[in-house]
PDB file of N, CA and C in Angstrom:
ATOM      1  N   UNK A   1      11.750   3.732  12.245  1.00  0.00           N
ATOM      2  CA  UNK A   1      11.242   4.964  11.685  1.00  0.00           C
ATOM      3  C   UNK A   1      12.257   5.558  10.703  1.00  0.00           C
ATOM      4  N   UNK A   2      13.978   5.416  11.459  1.00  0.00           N
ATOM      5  CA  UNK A   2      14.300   6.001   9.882  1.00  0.00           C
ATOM      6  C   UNK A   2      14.368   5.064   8.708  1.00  0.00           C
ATOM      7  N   UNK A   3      14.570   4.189   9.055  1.00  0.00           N
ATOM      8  CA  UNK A   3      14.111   3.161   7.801  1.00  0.00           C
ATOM      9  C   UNK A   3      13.208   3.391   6.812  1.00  0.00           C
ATOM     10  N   UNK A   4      12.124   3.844   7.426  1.00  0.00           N
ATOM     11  CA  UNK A   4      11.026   4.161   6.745  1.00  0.00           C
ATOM     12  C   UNK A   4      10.783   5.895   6.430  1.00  0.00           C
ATOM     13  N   UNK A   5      11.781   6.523   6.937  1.00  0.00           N
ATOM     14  CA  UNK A   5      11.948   8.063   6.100  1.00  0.00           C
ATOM     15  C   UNK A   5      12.810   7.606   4.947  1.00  0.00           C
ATOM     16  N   UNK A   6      14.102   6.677   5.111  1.00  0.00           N
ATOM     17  CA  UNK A   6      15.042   6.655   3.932  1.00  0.00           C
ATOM     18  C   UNK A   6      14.319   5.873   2.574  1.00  0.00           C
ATOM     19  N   UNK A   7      13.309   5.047   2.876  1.00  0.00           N
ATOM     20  CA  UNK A   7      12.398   4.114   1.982  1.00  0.00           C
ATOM     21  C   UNK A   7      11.532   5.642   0.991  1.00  0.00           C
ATOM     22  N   UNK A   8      10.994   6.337   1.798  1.00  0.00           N
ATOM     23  CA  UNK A   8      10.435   7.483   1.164  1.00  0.00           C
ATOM     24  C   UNK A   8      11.289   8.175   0.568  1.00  0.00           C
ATOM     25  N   UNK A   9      12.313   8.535   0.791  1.00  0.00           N
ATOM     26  CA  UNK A   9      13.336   9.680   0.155  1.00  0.00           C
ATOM     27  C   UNK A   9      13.685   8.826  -1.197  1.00  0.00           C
ATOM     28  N   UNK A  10      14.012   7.467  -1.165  1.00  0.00           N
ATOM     29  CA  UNK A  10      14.218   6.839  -2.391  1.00  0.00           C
ATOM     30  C   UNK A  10      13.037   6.848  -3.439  1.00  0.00           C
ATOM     31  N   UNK A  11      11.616   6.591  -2.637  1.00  0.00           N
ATOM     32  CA  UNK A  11      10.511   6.555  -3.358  1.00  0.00           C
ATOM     33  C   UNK A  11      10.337   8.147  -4.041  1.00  0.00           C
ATOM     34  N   UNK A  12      10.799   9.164  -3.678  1.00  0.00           N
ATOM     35  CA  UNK A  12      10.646  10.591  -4.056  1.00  0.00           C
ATOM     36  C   UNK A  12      11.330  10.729  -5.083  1.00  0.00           C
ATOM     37  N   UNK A  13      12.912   9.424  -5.850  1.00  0.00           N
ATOM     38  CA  UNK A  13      13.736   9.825  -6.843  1.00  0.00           C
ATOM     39  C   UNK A  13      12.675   9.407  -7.736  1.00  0.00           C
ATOM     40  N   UNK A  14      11.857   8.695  -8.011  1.00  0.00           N
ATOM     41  CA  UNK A  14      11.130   8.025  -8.928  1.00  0.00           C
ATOM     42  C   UNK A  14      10.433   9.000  -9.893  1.00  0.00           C
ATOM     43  N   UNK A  15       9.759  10.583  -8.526  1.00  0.00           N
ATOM     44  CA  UNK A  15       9.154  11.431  -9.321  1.00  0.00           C
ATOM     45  C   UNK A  15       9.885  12.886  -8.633  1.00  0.00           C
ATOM     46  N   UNK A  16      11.108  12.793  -9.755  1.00  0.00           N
ATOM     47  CA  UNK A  16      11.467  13.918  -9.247  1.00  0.00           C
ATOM     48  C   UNK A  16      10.993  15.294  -9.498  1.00  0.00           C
ATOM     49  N   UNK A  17      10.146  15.341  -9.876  1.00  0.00           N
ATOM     50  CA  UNK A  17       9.367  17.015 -10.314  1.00  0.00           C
ATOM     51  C   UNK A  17       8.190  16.685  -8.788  1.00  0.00           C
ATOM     52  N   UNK A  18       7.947  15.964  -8.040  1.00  0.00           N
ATOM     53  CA  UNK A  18       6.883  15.767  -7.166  1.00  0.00           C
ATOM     54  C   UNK A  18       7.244  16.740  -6.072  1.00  0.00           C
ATOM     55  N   UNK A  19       6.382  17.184  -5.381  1.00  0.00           N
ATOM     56  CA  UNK A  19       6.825  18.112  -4.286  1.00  0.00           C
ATOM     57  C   UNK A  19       6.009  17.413  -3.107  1.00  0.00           C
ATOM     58  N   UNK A  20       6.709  17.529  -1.814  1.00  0.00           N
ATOM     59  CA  UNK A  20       7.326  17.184  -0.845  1.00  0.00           C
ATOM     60  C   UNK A  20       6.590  18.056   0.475  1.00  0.00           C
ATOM     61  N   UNK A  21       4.944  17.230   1.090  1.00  0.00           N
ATOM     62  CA  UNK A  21       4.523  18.091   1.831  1.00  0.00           C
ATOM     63  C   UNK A  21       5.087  18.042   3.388  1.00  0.00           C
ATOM     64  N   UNK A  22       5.739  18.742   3.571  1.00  0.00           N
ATOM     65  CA  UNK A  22       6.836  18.849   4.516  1.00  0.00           C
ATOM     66  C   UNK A  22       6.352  18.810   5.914  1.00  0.00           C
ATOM     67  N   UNK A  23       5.598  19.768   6.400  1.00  0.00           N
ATOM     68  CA  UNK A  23       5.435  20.313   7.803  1.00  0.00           C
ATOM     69  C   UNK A  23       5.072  18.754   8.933  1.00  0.00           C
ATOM     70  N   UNK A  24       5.777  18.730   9.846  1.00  0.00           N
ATOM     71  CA  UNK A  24       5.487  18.022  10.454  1.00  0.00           C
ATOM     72  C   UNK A  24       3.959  17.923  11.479  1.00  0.00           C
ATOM     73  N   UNK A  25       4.283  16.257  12.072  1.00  0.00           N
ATOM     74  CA  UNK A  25       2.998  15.754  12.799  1.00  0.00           C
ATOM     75  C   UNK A  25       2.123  17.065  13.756  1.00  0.00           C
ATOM     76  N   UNK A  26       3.294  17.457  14.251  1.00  0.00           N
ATOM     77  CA  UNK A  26       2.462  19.070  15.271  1.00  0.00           C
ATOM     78  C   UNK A  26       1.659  19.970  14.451  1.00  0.00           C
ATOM     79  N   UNK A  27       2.167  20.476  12.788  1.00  0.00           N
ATOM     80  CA  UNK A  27       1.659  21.458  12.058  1.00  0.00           C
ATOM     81  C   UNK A  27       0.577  20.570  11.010  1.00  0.00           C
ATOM     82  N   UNK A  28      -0.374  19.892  11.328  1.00  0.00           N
ATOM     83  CA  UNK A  28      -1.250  18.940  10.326  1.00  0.00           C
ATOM     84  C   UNK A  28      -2.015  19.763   9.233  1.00  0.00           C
ATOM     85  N   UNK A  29      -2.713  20.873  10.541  1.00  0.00           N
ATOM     86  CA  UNK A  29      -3.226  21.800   9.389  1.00  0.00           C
ATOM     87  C   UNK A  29      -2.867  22.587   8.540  1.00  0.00           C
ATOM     88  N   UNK A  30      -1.767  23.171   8.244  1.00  0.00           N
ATOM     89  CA  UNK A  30      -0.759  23.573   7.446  1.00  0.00           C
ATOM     90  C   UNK A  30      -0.521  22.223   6.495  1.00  0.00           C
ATOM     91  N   UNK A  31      -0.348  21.337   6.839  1.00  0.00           N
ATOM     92  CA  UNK A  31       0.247  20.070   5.904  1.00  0.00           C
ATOM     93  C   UNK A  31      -1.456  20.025   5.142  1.00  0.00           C
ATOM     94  N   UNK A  32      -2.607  20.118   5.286  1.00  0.00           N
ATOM     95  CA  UNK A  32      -3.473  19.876   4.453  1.00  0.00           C
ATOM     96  C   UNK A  32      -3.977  21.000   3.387  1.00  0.00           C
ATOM     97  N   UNK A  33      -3.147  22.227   4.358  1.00  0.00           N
ATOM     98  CA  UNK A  33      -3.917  23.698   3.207  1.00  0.00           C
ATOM     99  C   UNK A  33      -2.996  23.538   2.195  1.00  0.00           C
ATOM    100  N   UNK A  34      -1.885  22.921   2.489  1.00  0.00           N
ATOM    101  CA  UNK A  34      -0.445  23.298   1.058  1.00  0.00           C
ATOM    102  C   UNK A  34      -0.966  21.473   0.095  1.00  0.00           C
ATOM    103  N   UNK A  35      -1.796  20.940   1.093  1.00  0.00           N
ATOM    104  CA  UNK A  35      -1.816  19.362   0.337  1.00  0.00           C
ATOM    105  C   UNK A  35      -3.497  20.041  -1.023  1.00  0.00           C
ATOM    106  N   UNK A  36      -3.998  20.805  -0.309  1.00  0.00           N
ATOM    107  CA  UNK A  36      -5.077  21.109  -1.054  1.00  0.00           C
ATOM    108  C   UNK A  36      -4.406  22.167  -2.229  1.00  0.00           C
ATOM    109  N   UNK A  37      -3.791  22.911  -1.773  1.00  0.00           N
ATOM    110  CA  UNK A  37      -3.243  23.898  -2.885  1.00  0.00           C
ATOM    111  C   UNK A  37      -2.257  22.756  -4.176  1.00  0.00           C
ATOM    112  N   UNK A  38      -1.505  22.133  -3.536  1.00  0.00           N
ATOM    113  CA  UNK A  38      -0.887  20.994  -4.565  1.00  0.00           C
ATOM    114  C   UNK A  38      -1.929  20.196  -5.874  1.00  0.00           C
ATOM    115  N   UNK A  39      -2.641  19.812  -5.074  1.00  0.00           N
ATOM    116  CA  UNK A  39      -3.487  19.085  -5.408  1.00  0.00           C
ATOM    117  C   UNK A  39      -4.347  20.237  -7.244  1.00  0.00           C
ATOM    118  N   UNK A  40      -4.357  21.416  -6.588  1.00  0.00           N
ATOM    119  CA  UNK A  40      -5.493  22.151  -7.720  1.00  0.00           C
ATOM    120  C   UNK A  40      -4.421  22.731  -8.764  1.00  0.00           C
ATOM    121  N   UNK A  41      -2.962  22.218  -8.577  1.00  0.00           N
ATOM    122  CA  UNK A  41      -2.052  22.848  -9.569  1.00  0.00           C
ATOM    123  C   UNK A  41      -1.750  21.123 -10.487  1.00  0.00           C
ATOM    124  N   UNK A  42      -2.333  21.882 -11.650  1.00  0.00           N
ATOM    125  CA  UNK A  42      -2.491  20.682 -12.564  1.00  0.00           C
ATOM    126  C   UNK A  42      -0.511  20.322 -13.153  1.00  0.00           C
ATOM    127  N   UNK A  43       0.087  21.200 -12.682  1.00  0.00           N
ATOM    128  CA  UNK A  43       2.065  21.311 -12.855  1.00  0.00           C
ATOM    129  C   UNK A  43       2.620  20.544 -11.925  1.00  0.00           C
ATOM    130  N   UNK A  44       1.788  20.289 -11.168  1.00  0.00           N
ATOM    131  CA  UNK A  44       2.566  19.355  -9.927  1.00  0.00           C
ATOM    132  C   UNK A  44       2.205  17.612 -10.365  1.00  0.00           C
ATOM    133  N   UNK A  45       3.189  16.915 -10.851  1.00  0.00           N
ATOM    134  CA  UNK A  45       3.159  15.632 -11.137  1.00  0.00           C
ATOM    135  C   UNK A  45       2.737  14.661  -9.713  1.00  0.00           C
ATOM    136  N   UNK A  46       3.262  14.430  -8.474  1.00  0.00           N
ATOM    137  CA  UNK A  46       3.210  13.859  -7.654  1.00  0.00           C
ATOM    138  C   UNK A  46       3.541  14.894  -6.502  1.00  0.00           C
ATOM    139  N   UNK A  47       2.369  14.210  -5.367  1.00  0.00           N
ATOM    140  CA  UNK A  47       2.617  14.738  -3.937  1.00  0.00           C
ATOM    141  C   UNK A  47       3.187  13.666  -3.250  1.00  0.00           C
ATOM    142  N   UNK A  48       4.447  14.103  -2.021  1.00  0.00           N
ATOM    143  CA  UNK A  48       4.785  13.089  -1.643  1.00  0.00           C
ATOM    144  C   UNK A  48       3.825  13.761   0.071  1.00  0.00           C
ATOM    145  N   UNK A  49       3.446  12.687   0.785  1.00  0.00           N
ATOM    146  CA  UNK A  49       3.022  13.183   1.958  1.00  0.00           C
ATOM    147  C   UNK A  49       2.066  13.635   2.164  1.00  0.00           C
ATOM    148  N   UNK A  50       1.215  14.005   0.932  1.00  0.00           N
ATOM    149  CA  UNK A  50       0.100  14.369   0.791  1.00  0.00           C
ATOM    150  C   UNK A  50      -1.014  14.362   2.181  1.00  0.00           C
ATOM    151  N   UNK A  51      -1.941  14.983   2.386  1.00  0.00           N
ATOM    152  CA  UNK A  51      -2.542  14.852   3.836  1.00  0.00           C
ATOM    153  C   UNK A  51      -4.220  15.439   3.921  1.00  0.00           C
ATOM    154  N   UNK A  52      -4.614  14.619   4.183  1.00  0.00           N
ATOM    155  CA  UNK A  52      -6.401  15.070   3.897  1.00  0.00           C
ATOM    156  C   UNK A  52      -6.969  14.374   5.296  1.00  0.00           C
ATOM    157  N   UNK A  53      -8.047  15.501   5.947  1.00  0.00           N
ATOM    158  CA  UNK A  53      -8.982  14.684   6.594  1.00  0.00           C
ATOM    159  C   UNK A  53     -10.500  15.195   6.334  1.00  0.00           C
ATOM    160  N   UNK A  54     -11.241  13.779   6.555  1.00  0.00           N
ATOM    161  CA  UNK A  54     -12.868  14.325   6.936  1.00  0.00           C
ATOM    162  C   UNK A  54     -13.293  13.418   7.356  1.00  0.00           C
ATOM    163  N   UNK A  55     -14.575  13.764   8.256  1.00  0.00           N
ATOM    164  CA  UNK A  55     -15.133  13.412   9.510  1.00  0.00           C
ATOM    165  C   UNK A  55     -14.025  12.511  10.153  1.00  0.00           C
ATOM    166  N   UNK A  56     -13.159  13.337  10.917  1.00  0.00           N
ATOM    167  CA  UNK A  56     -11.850  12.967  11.942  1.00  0.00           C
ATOM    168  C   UNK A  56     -11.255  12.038  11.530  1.00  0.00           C
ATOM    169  N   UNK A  57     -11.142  11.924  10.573  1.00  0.00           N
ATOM    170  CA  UNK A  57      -9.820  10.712   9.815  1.00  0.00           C
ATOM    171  C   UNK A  57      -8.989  11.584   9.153  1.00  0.00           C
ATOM    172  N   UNK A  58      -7.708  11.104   9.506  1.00  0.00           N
ATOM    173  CA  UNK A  58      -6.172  12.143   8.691  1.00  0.00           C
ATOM    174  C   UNK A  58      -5.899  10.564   7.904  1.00  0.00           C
ATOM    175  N   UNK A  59      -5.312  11.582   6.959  1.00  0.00           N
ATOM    176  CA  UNK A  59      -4.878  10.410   5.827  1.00  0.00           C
ATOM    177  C   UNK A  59      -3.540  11.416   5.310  1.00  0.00           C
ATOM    178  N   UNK A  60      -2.405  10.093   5.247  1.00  0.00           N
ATOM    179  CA  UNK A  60      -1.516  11.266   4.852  1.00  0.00           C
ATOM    180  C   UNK A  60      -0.673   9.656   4.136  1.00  0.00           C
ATOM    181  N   UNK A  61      -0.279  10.386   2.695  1.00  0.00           N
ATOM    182  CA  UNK A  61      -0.123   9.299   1.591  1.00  0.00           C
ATOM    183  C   UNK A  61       1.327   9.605   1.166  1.00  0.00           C
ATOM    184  N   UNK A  62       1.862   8.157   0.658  1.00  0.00           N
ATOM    185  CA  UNK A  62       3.322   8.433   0.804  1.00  0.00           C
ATOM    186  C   UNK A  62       3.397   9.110  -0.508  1.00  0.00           C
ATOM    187  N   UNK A  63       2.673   8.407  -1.954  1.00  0.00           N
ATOM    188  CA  UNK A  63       2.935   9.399  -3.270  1.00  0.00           C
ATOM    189  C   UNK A  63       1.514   9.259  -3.656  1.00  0.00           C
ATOM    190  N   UNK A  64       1.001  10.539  -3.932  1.00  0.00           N
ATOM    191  CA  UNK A  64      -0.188  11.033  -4.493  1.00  0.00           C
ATOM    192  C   UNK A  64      -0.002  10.966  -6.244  1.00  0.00           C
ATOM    193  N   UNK A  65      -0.369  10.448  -7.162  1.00  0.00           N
ATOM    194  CA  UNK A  65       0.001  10.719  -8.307  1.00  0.00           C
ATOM    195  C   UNK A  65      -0.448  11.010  -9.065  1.00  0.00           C
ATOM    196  N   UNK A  66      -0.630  12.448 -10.447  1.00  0.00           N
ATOM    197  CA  UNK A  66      -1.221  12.649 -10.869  1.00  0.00           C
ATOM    198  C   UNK A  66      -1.193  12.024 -12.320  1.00  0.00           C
ATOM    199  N   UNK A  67      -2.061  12.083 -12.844  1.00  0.00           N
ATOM    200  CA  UNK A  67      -2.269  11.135 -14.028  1.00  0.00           C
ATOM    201  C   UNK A  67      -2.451  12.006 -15.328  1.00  0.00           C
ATOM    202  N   UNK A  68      -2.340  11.419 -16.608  1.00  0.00           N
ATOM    203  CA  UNK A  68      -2.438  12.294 -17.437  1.00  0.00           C
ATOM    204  C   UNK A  68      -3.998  12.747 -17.689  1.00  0.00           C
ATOM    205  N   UNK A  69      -5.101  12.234 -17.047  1.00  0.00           N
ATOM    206  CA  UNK A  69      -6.429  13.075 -17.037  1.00  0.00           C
ATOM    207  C   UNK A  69      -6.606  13.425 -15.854  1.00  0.00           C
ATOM    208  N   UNK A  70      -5.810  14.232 -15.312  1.00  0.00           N
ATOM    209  CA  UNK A  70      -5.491  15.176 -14.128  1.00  0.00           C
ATOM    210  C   UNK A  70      -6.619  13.753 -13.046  1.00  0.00           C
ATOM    211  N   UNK A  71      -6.253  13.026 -13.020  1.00  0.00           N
ATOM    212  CA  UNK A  71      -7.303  11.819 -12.021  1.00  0.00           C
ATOM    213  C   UNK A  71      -5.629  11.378 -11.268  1.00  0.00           C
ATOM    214  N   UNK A  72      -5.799  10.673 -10.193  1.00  0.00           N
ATOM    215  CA  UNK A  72      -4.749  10.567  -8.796  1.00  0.00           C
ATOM    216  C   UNK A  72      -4.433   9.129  -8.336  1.00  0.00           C
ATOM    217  N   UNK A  73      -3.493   8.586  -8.284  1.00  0.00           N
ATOM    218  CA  UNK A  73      -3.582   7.595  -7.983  1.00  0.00           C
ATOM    219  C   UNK A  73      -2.623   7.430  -6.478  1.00  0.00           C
ATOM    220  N   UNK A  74      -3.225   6.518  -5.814  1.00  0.00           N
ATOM    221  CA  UNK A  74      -2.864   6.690  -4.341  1.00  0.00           C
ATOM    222  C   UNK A  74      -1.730   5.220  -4.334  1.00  0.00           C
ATOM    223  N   UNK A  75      -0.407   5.990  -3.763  1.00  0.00           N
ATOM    224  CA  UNK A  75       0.889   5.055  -4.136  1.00  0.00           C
ATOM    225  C   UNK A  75       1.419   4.395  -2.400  1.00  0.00           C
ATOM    226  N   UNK A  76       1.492   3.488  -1.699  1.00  0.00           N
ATOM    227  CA  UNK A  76       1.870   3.459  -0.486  1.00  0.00           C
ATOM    228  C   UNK A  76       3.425   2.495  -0.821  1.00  0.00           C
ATOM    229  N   UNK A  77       4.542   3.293  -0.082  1.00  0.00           N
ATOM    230  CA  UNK A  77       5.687   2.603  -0.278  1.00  0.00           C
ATOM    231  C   UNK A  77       6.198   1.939   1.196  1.00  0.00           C
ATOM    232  N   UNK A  78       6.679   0.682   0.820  1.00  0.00           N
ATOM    233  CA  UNK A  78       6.704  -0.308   2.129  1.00  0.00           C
ATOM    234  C   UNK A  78       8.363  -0.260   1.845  1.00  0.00           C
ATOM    235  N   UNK A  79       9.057  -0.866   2.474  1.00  0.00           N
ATOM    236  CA  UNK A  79      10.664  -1.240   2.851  1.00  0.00           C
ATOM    237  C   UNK A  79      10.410  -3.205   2.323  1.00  0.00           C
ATOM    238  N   UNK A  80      11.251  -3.273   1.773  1.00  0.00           N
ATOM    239  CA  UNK A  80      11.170  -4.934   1.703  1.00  0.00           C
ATOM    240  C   UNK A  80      12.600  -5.330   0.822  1.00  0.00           C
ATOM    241  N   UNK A  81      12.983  -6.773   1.357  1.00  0.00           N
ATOM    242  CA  UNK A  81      14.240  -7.107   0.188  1.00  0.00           C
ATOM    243  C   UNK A  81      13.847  -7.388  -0.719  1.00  0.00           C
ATOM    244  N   UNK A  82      12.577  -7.690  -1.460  1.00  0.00           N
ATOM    245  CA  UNK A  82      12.303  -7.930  -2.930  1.00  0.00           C
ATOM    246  C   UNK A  82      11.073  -7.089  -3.285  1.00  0.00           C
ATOM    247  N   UNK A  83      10.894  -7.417  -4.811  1.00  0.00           N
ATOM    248  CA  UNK A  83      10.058  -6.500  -6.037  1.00  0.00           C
ATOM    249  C   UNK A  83       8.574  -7.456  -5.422  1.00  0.00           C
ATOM    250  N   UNK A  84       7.851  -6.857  -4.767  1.00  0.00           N
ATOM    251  CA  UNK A  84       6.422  -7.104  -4.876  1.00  0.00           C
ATOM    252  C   UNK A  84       5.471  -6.739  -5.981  1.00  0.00           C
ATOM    253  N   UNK A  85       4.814  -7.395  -6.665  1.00  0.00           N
ATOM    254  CA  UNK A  85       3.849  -6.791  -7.630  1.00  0.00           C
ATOM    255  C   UNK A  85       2.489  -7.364  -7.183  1.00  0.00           C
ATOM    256  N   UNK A  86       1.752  -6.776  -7.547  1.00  0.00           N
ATOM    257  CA  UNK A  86      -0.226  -6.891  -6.838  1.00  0.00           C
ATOM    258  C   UNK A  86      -0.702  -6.576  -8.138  1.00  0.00           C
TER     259      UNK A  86
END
């Protein structure tokens, strides 16, 4: 697990203007009202942590990214010794 917080903190230098939805696993609903408020501010480049649910599915994304026609692209960062490309 910290492996995989320090993998994110590196993935966060990439977009450093991105903000960082913080509140932990106990506070979810708080993590989705500030993920929805992020989301409608067209100034915020990337969400890291981002967190949405409907019909009982939580989804919580390592970088949310916004695009230059305010459209999102969904980023998942893994730990690995080499450059994967897909």
């Amino acid at each position: 697990m910290e492996q995989g917080q320090l993998v994110g903190v590196e993935a966060q230098k990439a977009f450093p203007s991105g903000v960082l939805v913080d509140p932990s696993h106990e506070e979810l609903g708080n993590a989705i009202a500030i993920t929805r408020k992020l989301v409608t501010n067209p100034e915020v480049p990337a969400i890291f942590e981002a967190t949405f649910d409907a019909d009982n599915v939580l989804v919580r994304v390592d970088v949310l990214k916004r695009d230059a026609a305010n459209a999102f692209q969904i980023l998942e960062v893994k730990s690995s010794t080499k450059l994967q490309n897909h």
